[in-house]
N, C-alpha and C. Protein backbone atom coordinates (compact mmCIF):
# COMPACT_ATOMS: atom_id res chain seq x y z
N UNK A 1 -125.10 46.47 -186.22
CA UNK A 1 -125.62 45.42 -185.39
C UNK A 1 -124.85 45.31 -184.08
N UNK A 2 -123.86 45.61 -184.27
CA UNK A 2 -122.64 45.77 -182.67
C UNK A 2 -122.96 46.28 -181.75
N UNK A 3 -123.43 47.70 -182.45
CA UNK A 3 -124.42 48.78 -181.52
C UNK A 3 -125.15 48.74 -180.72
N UNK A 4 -126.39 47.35 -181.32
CA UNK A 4 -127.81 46.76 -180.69
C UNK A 4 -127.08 45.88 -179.60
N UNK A 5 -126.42 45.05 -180.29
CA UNK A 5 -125.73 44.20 -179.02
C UNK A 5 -125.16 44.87 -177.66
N UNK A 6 -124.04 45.75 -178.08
CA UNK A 6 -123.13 46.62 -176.80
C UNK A 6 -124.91 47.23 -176.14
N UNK A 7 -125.23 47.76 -176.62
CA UNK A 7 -126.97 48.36 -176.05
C UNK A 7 -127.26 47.08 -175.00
N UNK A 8 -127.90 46.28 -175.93
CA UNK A 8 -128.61 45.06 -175.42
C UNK A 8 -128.16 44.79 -174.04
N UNK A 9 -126.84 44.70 -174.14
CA UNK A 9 -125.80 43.97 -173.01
C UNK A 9 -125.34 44.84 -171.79
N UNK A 10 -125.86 45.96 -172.12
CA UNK A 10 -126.05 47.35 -170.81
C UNK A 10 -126.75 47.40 -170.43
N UNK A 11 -128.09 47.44 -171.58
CA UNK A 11 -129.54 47.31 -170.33
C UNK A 11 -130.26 46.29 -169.93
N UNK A 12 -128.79 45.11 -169.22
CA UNK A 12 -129.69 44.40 -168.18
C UNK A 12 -130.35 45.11 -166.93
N UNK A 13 -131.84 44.47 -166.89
CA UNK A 13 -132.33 44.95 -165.51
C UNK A 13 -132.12 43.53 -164.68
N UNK A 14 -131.94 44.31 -163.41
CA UNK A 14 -132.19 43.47 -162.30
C UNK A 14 -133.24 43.56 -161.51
N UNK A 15 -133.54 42.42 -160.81
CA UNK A 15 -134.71 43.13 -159.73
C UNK A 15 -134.28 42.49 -158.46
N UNK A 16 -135.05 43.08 -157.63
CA UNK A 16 -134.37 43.41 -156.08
C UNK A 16 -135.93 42.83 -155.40
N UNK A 17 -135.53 41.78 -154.02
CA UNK A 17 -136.45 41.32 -153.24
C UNK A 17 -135.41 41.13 -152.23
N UNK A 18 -136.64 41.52 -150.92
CA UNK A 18 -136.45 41.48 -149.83
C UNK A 18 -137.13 40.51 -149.24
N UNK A 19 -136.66 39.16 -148.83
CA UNK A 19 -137.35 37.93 -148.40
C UNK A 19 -136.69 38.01 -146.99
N UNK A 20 -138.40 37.68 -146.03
CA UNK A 20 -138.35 37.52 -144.31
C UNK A 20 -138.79 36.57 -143.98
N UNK A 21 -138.34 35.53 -143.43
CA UNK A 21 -138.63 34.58 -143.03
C UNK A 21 -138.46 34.71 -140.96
N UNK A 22 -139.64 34.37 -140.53
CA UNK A 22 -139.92 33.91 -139.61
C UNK A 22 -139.81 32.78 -138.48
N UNK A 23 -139.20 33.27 -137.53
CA UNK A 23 -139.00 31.78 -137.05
C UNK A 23 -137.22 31.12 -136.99
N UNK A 24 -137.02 30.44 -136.52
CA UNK A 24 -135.22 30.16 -136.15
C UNK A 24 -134.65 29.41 -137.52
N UNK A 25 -133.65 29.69 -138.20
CA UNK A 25 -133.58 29.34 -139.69
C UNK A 25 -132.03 28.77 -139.25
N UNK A 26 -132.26 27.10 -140.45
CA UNK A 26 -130.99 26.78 -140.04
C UNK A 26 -129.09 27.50 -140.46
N UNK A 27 -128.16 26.89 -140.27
CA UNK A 27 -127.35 27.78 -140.75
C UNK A 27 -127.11 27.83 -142.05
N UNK A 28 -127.44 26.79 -142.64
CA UNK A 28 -127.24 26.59 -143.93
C UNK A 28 -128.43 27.03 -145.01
N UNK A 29 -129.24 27.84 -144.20
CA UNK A 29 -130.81 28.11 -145.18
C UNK A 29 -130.24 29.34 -146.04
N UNK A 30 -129.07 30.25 -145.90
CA UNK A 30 -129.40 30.57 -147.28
C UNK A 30 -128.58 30.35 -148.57
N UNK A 31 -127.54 29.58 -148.23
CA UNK A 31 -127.28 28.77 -149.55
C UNK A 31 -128.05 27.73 -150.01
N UNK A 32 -129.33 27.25 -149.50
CA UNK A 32 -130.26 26.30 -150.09
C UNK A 32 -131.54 27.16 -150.87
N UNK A 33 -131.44 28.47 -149.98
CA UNK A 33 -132.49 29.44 -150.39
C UNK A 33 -131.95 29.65 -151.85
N UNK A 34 -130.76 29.98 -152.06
CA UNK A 34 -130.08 30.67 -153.29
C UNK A 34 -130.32 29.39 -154.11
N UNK A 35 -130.36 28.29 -154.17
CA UNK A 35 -130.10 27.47 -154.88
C UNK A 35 -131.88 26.93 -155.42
N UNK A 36 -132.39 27.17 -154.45
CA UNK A 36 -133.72 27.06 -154.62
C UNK A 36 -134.21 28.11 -155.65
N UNK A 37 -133.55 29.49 -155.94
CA UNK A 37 -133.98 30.17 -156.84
C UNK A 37 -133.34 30.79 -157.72
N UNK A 38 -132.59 29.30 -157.86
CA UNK A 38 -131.67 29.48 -159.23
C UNK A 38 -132.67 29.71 -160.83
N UNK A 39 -133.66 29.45 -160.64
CA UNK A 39 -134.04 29.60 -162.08
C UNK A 39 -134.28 31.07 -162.41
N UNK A 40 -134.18 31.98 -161.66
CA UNK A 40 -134.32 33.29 -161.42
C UNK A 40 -133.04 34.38 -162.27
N UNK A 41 -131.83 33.53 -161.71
CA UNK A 41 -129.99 33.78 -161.91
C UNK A 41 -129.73 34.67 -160.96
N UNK A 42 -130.02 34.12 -159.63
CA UNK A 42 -129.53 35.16 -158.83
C UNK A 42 -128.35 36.33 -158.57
N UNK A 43 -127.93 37.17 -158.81
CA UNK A 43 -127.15 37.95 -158.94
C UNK A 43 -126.31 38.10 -157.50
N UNK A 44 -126.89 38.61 -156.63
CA UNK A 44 -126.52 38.78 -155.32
C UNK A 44 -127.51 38.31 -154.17
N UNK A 45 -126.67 37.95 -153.32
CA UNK A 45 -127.88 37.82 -152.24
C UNK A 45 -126.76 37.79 -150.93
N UNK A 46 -127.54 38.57 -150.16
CA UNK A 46 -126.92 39.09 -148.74
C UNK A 46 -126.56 37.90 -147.67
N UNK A 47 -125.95 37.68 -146.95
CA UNK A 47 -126.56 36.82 -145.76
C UNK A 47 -127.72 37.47 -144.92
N UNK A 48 -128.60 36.45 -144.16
CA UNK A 48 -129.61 36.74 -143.80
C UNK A 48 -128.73 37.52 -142.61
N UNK A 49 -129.82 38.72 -142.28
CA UNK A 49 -129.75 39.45 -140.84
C UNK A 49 -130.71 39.21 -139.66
N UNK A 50 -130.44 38.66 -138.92
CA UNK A 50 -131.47 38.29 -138.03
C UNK A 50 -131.89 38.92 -136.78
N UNK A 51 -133.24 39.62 -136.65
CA UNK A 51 -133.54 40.76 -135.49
C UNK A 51 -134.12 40.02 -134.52
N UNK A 52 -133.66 40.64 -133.19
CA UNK A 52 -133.90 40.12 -131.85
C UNK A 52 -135.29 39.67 -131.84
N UNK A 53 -135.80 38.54 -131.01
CA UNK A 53 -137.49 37.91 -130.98
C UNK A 53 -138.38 39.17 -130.14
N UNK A 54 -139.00 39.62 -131.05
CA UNK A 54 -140.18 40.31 -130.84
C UNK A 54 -141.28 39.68 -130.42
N UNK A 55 -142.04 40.74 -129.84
CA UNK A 55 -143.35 40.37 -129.32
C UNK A 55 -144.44 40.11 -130.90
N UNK A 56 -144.66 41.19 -131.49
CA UNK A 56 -145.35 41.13 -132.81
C UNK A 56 -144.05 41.48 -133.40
N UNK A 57 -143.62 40.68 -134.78
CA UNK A 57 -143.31 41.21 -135.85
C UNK A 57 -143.80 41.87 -136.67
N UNK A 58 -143.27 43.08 -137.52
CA UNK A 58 -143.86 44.13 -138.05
C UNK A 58 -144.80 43.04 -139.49
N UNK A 59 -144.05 42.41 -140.22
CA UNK A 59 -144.47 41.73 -141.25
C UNK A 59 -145.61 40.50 -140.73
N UNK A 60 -145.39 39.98 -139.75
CA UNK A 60 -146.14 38.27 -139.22
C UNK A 60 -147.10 38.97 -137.72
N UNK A 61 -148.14 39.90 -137.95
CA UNK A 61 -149.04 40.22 -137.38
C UNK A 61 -149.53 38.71 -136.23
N UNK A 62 -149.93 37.60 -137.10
CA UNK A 62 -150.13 36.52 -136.46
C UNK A 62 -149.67 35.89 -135.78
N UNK A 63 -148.38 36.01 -135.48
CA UNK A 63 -147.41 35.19 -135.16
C UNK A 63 -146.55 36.41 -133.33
N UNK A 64 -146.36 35.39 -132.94
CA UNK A 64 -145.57 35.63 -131.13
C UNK A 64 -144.57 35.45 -131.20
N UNK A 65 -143.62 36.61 -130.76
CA UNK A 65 -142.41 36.04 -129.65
C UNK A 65 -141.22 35.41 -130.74
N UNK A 66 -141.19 36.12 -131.74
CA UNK A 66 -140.37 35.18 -133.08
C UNK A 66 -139.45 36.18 -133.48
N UNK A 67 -138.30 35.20 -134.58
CA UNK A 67 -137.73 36.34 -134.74
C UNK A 67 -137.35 36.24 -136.39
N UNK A 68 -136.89 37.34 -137.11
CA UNK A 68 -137.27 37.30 -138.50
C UNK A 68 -135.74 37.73 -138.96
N UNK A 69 -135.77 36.48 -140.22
CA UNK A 69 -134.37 36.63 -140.89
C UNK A 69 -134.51 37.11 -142.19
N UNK A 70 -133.80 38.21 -142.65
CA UNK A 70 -133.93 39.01 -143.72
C UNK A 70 -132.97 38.88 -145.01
N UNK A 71 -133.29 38.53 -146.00
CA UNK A 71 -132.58 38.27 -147.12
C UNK A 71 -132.80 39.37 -148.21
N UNK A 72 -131.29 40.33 -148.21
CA UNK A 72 -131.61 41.21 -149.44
C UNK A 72 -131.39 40.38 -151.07
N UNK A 73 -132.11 40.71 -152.17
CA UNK A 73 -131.83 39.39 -152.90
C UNK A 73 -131.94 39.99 -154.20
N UNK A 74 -131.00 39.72 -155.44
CA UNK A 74 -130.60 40.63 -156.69
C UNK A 74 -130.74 39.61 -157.73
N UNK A 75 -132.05 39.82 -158.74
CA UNK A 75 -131.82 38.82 -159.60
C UNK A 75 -131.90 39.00 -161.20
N UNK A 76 -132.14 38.34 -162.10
CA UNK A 76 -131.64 38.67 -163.28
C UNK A 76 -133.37 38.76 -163.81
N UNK A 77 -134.19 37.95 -163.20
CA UNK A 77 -135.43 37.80 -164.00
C UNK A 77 -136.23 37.97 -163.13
N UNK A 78 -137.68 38.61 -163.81
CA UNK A 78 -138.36 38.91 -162.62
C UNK A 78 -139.09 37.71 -162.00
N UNK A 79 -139.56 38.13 -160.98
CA UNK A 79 -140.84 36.85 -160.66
C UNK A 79 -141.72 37.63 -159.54
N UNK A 80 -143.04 37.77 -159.45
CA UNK A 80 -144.06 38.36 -158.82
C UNK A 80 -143.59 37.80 -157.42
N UNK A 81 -144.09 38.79 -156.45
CA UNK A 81 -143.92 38.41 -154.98
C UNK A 81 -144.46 37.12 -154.80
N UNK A 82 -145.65 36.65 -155.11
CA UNK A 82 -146.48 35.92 -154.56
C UNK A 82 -145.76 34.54 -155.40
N UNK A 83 -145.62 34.60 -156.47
CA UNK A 83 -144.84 33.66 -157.25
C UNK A 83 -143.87 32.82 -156.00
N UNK A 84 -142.48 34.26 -156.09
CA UNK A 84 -141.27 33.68 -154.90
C UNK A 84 -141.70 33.79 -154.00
N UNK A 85 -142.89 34.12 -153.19
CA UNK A 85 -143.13 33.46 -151.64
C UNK A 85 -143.53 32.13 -151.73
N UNK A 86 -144.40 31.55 -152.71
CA UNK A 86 -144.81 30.13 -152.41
C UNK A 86 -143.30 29.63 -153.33
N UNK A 87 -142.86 29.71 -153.78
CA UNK A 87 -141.87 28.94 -153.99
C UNK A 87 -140.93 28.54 -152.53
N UNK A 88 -140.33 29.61 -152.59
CA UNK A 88 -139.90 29.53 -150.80
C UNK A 88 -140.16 29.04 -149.94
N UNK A 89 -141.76 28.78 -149.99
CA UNK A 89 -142.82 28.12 -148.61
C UNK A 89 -142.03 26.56 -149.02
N UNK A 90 -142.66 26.34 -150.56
CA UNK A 90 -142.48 24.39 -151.40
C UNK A 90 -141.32 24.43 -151.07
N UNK A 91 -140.46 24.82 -151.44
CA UNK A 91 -139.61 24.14 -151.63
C UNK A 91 -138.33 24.14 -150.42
N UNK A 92 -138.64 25.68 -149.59
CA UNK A 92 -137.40 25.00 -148.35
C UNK A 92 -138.56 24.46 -147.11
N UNK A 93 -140.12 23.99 -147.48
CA UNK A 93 -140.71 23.24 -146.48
C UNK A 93 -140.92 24.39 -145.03
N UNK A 94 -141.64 25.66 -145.06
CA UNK A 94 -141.76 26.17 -144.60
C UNK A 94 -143.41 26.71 -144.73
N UNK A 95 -144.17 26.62 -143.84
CA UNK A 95 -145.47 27.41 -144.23
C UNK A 95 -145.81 29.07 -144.68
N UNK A 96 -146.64 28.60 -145.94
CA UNK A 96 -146.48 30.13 -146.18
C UNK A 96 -146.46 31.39 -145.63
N UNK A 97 -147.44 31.28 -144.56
CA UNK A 97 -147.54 32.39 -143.84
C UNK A 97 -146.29 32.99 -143.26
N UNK A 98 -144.93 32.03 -142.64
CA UNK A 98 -143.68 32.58 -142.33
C UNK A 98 -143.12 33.18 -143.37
N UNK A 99 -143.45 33.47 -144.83
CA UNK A 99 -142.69 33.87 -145.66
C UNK A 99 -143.59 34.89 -146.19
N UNK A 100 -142.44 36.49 -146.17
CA UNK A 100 -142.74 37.48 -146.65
C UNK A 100 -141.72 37.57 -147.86
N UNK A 101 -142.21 38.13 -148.95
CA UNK A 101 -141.37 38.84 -150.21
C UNK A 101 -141.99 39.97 -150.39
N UNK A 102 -141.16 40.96 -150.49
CA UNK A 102 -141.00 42.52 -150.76
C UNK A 102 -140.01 43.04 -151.56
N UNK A 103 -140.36 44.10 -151.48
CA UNK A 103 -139.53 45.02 -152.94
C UNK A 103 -138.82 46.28 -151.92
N UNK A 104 -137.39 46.08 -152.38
CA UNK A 104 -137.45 46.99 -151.38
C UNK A 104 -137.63 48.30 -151.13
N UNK A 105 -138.04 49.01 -151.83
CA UNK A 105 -138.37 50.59 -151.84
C UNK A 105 -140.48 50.44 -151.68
N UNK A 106 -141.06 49.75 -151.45
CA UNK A 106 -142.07 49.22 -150.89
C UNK A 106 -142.60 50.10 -150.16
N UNK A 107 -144.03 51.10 -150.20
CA UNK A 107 -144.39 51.70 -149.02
C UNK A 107 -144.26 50.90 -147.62
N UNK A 108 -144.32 49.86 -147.59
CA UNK A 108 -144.16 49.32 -146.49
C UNK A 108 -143.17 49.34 -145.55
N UNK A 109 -142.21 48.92 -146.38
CA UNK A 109 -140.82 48.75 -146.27
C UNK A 109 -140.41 50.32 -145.95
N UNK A 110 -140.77 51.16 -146.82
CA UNK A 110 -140.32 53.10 -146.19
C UNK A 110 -141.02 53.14 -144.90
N UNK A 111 -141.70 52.57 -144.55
CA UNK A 111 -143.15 53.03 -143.32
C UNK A 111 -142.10 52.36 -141.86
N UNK A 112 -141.59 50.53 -141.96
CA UNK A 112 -140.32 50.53 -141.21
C UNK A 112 -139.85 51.01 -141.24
N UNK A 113 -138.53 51.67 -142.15
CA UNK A 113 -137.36 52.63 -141.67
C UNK A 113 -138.21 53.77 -141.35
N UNK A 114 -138.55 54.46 -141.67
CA UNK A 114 -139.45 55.38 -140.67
C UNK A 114 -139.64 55.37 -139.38
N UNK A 115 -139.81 54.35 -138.76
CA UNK A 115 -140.56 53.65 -137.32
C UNK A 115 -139.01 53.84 -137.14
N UNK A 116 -138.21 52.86 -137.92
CA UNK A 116 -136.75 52.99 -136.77
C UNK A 116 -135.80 54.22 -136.71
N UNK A 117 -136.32 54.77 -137.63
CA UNK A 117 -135.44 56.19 -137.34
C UNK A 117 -136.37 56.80 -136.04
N UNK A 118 -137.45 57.08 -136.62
CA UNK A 118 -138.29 57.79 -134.89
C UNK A 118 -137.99 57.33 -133.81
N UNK A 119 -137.59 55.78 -133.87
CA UNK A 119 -137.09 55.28 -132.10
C UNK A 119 -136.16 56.03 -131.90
N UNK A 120 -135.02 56.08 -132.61
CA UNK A 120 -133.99 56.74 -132.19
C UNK A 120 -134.18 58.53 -131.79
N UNK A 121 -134.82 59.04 -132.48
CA UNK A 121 -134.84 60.07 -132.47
C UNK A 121 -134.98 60.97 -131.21
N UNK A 122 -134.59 61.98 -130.58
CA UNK A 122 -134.59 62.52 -129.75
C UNK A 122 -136.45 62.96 -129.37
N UNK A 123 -136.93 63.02 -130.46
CA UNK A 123 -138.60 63.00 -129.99
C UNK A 123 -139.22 62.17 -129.88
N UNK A 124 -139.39 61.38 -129.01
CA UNK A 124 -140.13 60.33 -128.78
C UNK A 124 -141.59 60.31 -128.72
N UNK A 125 -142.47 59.83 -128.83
CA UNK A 125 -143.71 59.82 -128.41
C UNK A 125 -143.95 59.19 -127.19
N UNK A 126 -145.20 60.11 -126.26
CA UNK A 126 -145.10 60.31 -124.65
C UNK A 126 -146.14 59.34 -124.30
N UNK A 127 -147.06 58.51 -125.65
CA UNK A 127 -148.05 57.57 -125.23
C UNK A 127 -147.97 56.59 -124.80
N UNK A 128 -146.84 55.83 -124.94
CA UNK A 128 -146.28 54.68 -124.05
C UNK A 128 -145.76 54.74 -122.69
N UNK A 129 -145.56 56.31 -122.56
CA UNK A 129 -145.10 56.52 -121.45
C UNK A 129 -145.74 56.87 -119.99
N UNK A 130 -145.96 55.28 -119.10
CA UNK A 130 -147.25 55.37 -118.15
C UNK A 130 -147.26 55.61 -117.16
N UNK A 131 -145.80 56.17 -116.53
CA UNK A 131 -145.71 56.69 -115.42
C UNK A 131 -145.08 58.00 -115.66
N UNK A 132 -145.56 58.55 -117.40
CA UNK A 132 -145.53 59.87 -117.60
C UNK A 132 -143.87 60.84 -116.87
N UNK A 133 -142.97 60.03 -117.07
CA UNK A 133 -141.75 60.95 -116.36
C UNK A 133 -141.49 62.35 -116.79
N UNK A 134 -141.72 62.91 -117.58
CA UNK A 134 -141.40 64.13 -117.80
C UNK A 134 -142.36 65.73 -117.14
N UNK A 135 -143.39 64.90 -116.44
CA UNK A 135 -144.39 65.57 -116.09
C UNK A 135 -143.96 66.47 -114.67
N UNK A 136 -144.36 67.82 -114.18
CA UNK A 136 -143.62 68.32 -113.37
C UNK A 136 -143.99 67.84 -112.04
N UNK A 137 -142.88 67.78 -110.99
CA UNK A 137 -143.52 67.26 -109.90
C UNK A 137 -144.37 68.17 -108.89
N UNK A 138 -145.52 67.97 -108.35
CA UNK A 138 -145.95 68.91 -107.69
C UNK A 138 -146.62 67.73 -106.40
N UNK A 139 -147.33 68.26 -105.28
CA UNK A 139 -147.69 67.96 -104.32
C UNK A 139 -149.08 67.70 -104.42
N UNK A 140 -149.59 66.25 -103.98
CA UNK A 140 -151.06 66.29 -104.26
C UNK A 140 -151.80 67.47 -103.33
N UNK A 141 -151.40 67.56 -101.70
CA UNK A 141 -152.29 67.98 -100.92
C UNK A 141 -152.19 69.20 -101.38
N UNK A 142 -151.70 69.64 -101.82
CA UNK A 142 -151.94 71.46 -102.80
C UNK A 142 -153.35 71.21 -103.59
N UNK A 143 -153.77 69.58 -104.21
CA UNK A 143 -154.92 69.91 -105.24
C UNK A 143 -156.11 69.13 -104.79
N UNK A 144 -155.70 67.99 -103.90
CA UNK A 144 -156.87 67.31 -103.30
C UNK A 144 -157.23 67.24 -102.22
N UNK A 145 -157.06 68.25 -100.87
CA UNK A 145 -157.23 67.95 -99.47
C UNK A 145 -158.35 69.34 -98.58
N UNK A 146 -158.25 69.11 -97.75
CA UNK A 146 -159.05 69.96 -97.24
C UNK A 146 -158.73 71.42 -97.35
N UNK A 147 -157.22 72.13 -97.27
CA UNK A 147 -157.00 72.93 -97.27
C UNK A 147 -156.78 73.90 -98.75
N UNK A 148 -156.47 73.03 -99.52
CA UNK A 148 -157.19 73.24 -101.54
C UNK A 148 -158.54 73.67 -101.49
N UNK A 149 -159.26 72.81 -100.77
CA UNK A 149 -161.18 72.80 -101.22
C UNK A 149 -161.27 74.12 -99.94
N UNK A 150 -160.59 74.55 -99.13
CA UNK A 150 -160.92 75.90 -98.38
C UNK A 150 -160.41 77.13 -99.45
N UNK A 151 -159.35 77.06 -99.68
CA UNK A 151 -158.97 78.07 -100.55
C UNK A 151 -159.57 78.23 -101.91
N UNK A 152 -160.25 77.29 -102.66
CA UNK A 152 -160.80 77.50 -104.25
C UNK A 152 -162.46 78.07 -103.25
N UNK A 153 -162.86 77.64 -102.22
CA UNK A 153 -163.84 78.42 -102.03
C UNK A 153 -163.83 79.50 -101.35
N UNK A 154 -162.66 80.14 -100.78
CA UNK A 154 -162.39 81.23 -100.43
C UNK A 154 -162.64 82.09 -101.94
N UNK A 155 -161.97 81.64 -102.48
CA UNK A 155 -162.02 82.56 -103.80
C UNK A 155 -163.17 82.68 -104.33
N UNK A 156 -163.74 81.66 -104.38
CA UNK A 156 -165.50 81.49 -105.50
C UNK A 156 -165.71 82.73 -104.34
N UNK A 157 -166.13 82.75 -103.08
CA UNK A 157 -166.74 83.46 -102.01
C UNK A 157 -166.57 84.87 -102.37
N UNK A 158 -165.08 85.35 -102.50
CA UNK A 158 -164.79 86.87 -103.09
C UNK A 158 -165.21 87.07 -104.20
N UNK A 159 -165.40 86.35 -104.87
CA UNK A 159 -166.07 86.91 -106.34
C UNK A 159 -167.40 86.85 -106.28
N UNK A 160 -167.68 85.95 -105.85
CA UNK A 160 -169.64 86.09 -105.63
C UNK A 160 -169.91 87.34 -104.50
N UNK A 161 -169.02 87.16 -103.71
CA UNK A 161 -170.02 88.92 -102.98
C UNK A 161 -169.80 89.84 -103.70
N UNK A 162 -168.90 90.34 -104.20
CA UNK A 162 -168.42 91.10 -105.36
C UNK A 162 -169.93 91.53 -106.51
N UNK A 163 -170.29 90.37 -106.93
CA UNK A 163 -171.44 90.47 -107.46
C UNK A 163 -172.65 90.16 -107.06
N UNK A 164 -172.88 89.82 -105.57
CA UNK A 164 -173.89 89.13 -105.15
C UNK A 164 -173.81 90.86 -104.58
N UNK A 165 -173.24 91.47 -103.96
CA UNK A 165 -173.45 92.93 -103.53
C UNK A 165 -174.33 93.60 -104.53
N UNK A 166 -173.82 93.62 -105.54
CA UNK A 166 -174.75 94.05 -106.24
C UNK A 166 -176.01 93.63 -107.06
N UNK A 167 -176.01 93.08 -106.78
CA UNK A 167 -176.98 91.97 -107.23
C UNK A 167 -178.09 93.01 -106.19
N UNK A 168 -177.77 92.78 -104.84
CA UNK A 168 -178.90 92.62 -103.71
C UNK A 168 -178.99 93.82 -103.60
N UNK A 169 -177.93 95.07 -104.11
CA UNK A 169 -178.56 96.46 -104.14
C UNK A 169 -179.81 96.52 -105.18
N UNK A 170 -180.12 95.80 -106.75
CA UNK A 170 -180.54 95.87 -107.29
C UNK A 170 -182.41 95.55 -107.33
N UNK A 171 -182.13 94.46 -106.30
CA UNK A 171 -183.17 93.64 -106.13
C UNK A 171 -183.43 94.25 -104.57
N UNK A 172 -182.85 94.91 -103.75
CA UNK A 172 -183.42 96.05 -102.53
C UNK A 172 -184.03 96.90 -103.57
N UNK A 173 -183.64 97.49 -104.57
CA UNK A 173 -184.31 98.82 -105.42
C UNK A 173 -185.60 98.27 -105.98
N UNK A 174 -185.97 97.36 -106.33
CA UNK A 174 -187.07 96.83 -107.08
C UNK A 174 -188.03 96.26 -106.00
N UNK A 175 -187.36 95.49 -105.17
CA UNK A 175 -188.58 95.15 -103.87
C UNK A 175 -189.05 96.91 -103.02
N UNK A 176 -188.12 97.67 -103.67
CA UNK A 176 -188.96 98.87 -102.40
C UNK A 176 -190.19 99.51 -103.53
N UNK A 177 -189.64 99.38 -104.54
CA UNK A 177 -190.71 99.83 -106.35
C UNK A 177 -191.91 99.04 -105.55
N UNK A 178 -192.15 98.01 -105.85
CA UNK A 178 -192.96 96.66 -105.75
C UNK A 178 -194.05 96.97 -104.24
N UNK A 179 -193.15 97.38 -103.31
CA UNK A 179 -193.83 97.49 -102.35
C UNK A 179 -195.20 99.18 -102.07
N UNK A 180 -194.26 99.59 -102.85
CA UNK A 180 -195.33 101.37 -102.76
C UNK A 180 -196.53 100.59 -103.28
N UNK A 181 -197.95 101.23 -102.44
CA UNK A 181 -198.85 101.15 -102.97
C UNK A 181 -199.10 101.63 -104.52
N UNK A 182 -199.96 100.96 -105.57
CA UNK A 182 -200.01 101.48 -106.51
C UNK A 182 -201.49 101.39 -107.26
N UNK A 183 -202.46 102.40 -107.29
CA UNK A 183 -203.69 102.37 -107.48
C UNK A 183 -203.94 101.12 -108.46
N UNK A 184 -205.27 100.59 -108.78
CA UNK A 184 -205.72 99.49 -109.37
C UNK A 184 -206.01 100.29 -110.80
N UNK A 185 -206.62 100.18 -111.91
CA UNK A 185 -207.28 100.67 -112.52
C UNK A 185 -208.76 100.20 -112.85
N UNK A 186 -208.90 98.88 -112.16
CA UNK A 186 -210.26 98.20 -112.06
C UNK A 186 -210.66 98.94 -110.61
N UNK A 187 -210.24 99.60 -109.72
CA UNK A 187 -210.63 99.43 -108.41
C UNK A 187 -210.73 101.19 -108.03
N UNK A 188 -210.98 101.96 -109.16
CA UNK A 188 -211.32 103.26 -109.45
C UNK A 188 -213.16 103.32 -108.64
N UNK A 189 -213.01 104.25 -108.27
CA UNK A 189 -214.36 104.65 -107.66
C UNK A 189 -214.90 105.91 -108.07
N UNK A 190 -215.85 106.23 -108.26
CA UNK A 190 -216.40 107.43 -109.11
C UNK A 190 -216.94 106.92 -109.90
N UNK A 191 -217.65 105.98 -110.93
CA UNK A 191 -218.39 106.14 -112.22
C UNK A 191 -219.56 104.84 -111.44
């Protein structure tokens, strides 16, 4: 029976949530947060990290210009996301919509760190980029001015006589065919 016990008493699970709250949080919100989800037995919980006010937050689509405080959070019992988000909303008096709960290995959650590793990354993507800097510099009047539109038709010009020469030898050979008289076969005389 010692066995089952020493067992028992190893495989506690924990579970892991990542709670974002939206919006300017006081200093004391997350020791009220922790205490608010004591029935849980919280194990660990981070201080919140709080990221500079964004235009859109990645999580609060709806929401402007805000900024989002992140709680990593370790507990003894489970409880469904949706469970600890409205708890969170009741009870620290916050509307639900400011409150996200996640897991943290979450496609979602991989899809951010993703995004922030690519910022950093030496390859950037060039679609934001609207005055295009990397592009080579060249001179418009080389592609839009009078002396461009003389030279691309200088060229069309050499290549069309090129073939317009022959062209007009071809069609001299067939207009001189065309022109020889050439008997009728209705316009036979004799019968």
């Amino acid at each position: 029976m010692s066995e089952f016990k020493k067992f028992l008493s190893e495989s506690k699970k924990q579970y892991e949530y990542r709670i974002k709250v939206a919006g300017e949080v006081a200093d004391d919100f997350g020791s009220k947060l922790e205490s608010c989800l004591g029935k849980y037995e919280v194990a660990k919980m981070s201080a919140g990290k709080t990221t500079p006010i964004v235009e859109l937050p990645l999580d609060f689509p709806h929401l402007k210009n805000e900024q989002v405080t992140i709680f990593d959070l370790t507990t003894n019992y489970p409880a469904s996301q949706n469970e600890m988000r409205e708890l969170v909303a009741d009870r620290m008096r916050i509307a639900p919509n400011y409150v996200v709960v996640r897991r943290p290995n979450e496609p979602t959650e991989e899809y951010q760190e993703e995004i922030k590793v690519k910022e950093k990354s030496e390859y950037k993507t060039r679609l934001h980029d609207i005055e295009y800097t990397d592009a080579p510099k060249i001179k418009g009047e080389e592609f839009h001015s009078t002396n461009a539109n003389m030279s691309l038709l200088k060229e069309l010009l050499k290549d069309r006589k090129d073939q317009d020469f022959e062209k007009l030898e071809k069609a001299q050979e067939q207009q001189s065919k065309d022109d020889q008289a050439t008997p009728s076969p209705y316009n036979k005389k004799g019968k």
